[in-house]
PDB file of N, CA and C in Angstrom:
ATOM      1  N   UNK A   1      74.451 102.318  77.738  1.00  0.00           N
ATOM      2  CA  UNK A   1      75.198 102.549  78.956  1.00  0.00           C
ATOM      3  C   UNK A   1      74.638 101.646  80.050  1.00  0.00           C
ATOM      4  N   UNK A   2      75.479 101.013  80.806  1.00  0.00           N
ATOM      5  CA  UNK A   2      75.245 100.360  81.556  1.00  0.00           C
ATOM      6  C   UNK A   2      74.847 101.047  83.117  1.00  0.00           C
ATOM      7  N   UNK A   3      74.017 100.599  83.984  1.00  0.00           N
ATOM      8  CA  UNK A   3      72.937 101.300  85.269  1.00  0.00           C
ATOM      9  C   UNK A   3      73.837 100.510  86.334  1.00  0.00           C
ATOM     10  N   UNK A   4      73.481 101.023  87.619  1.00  0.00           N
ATOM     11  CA  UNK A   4      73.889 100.762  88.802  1.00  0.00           C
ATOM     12  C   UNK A   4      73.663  99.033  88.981  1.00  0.00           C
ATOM     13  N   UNK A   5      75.077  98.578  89.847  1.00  0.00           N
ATOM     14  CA  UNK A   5      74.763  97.096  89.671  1.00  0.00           C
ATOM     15  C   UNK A   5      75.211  96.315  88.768  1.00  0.00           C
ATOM     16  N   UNK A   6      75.586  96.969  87.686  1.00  0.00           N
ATOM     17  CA  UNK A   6      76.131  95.914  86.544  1.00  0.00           C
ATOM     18  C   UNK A   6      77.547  95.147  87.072  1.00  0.00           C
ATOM     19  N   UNK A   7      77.563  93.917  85.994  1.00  0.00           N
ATOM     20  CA  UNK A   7      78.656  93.525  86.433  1.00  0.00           C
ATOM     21  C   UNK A   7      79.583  93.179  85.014  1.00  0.00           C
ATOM     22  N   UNK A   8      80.485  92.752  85.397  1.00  0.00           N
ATOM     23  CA  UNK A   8      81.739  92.360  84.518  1.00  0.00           C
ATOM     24  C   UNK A   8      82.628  91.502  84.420  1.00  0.00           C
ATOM     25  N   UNK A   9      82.858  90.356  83.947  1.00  0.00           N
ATOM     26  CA  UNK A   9      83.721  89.135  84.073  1.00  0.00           C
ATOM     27  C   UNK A   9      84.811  89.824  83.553  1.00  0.00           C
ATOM     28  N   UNK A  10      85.504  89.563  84.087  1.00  0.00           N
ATOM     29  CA  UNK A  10      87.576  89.834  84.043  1.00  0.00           C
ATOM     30  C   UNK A  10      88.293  88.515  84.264  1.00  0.00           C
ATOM     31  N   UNK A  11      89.538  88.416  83.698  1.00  0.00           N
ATOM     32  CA  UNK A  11      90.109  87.464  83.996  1.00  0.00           C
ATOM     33  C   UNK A  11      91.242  88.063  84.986  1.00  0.00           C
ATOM     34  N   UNK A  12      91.815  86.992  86.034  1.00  0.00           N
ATOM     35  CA  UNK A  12      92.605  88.021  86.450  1.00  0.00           C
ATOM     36  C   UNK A  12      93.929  89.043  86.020  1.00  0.00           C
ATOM     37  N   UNK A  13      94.489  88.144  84.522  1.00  0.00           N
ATOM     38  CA  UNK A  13      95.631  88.815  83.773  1.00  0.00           C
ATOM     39  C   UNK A  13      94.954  89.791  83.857  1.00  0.00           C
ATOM     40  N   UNK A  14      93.641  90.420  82.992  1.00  0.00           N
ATOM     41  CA  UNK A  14      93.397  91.494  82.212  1.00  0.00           C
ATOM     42  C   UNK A  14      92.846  92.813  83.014  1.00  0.00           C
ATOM     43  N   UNK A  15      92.536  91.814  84.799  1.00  0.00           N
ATOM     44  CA  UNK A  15      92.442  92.645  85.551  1.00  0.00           C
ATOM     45  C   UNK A  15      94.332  93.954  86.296  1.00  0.00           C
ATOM     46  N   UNK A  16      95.013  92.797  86.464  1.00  0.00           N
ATOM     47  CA  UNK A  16      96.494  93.237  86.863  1.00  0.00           C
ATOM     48  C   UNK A  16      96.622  94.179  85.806  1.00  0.00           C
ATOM     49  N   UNK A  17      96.636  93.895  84.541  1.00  0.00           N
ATOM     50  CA  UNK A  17      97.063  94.426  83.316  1.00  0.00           C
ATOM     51  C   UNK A  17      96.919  96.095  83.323  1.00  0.00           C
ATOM     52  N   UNK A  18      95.353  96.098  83.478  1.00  0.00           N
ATOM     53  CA  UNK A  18      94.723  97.511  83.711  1.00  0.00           C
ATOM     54  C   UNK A  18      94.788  98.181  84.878  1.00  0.00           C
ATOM     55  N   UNK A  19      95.262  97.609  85.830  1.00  0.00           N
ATOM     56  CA  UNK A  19      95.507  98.077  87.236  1.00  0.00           C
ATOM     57  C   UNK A  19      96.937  98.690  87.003  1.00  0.00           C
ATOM     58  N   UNK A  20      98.198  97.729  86.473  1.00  0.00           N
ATOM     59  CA  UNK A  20      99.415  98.485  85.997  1.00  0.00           C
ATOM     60  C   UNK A  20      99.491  99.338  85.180  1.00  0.00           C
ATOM     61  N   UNK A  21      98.503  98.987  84.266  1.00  0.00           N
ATOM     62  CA  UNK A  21      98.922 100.372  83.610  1.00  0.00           C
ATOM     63  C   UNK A  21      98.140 101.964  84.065  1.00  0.00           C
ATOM     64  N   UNK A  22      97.439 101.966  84.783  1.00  0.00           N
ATOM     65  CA  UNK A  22      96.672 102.790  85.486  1.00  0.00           C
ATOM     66  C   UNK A  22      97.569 103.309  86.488  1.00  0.00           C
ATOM     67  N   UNK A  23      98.555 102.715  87.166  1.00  0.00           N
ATOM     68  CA  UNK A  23      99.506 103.180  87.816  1.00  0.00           C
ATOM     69  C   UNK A  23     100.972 103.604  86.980  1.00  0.00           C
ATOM     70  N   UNK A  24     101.245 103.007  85.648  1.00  0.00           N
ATOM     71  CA  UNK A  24     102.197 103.385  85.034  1.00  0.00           C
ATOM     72  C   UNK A  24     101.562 104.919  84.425  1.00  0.00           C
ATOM     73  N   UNK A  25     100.199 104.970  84.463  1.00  0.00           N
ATOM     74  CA  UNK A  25      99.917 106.747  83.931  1.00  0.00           C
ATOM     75  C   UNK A  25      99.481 107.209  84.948  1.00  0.00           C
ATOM     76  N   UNK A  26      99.821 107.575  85.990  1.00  0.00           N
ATOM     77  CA  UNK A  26      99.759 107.865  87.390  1.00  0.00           C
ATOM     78  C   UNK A  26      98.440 108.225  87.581  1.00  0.00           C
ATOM     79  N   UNK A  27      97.424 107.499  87.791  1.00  0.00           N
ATOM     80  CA  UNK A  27      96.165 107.452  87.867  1.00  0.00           C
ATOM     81  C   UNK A  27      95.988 107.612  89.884  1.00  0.00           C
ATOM     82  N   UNK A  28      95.239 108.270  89.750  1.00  0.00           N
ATOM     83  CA  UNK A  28      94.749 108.366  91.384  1.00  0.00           C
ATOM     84  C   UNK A  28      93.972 107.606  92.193  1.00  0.00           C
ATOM     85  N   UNK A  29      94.394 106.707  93.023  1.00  0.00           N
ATOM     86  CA  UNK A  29      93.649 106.168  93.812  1.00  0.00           C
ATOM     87  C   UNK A  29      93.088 106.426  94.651  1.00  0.00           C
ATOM     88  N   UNK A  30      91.576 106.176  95.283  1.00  0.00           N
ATOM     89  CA  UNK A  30      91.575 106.952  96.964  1.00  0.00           C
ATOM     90  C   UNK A  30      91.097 105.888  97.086  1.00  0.00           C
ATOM     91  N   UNK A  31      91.600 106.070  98.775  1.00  0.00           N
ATOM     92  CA  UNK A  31      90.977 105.003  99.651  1.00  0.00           C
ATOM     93  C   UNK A  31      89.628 105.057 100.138  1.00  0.00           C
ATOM     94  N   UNK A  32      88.494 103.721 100.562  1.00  0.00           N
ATOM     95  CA  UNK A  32      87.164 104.228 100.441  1.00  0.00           C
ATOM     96  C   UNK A  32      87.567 105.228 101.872  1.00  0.00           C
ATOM     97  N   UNK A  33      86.871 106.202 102.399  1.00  0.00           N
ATOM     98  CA  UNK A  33      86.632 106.187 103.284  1.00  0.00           C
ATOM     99  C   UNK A  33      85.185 105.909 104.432  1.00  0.00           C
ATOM    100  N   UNK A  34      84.731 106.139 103.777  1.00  0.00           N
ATOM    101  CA  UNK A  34      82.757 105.812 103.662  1.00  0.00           C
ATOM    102  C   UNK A  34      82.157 104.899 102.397  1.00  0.00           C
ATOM    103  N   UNK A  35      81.945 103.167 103.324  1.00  0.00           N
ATOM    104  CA  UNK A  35      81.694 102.244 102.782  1.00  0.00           C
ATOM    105  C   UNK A  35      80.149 101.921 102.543  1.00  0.00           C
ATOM    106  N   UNK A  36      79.522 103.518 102.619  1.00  0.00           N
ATOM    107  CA  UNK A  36      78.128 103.765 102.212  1.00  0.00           C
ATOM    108  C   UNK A  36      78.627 104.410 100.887  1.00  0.00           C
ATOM    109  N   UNK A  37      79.256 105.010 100.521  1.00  0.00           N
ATOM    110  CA  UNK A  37      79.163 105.784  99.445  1.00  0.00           C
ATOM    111  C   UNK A  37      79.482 104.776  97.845  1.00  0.00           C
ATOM    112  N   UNK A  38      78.291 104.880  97.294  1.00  0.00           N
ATOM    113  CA  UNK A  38      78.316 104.043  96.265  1.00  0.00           C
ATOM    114  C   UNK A  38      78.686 104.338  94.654  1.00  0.00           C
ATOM    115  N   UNK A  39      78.792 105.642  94.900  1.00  0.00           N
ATOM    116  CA  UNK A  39      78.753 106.744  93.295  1.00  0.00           C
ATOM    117  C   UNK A  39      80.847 106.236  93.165  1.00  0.00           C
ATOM    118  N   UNK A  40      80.281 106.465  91.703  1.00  0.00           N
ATOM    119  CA  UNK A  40      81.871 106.304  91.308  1.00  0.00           C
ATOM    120  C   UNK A  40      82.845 105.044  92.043  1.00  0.00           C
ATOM    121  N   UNK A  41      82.338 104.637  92.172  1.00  0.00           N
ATOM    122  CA  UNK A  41      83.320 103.259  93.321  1.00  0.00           C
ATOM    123  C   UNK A  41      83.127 101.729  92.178  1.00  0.00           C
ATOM    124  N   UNK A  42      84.533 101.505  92.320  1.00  0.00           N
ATOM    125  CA  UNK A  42      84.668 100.136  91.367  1.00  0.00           C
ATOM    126  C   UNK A  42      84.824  99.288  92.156  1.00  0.00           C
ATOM    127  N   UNK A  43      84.183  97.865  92.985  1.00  0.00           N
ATOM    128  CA  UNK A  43      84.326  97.025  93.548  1.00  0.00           C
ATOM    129  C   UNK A  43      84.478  95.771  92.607  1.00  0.00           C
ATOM    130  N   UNK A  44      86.032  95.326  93.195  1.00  0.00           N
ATOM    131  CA  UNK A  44      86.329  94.205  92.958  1.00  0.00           C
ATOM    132  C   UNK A  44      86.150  92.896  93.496  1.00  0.00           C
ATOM    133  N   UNK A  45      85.489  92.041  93.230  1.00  0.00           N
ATOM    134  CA  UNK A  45      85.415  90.871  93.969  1.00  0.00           C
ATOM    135  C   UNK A  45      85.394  89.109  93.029  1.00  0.00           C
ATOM    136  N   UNK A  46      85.291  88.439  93.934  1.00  0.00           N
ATOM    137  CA  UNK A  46      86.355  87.343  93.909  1.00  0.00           C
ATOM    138  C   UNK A  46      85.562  85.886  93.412  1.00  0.00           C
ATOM    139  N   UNK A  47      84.793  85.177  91.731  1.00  0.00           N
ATOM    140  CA  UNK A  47      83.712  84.091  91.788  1.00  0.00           C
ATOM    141  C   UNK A  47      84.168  83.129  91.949  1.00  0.00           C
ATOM    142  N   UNK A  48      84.604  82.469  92.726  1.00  0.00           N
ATOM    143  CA  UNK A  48      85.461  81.111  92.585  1.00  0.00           C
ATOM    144  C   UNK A  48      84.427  80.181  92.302  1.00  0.00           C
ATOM    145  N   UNK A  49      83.450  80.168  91.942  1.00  0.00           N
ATOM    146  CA  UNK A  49      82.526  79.395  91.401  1.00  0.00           C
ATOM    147  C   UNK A  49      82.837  78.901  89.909  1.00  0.00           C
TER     148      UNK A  49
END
């Protein structure tokens, strides 16, 4: 099992992919509201490197 911090290469298809279908099985989103709170939170971000 992977620990706090890990990361994950995605491409962006396979990212959309899982995002639609997460909304085609009506999966729940919340918005952050507290951008301290680190538990359970999937941050997406962007390597243009």
């Amino acid at each position: 099992m992977l620990t706090r911090g890990s990361r994950y290469l995605l491409s962006k298809d396979v990212l959309n992919q899982g995002l639609n279908l997460a909304i085609q099985r009506k999966v729940n989103f919340e918005s952050l509201d507290n951008a301290n709170n680190n538990e359970s939170v999937v941050r997406v971000t962007i390597d243009d490197g």
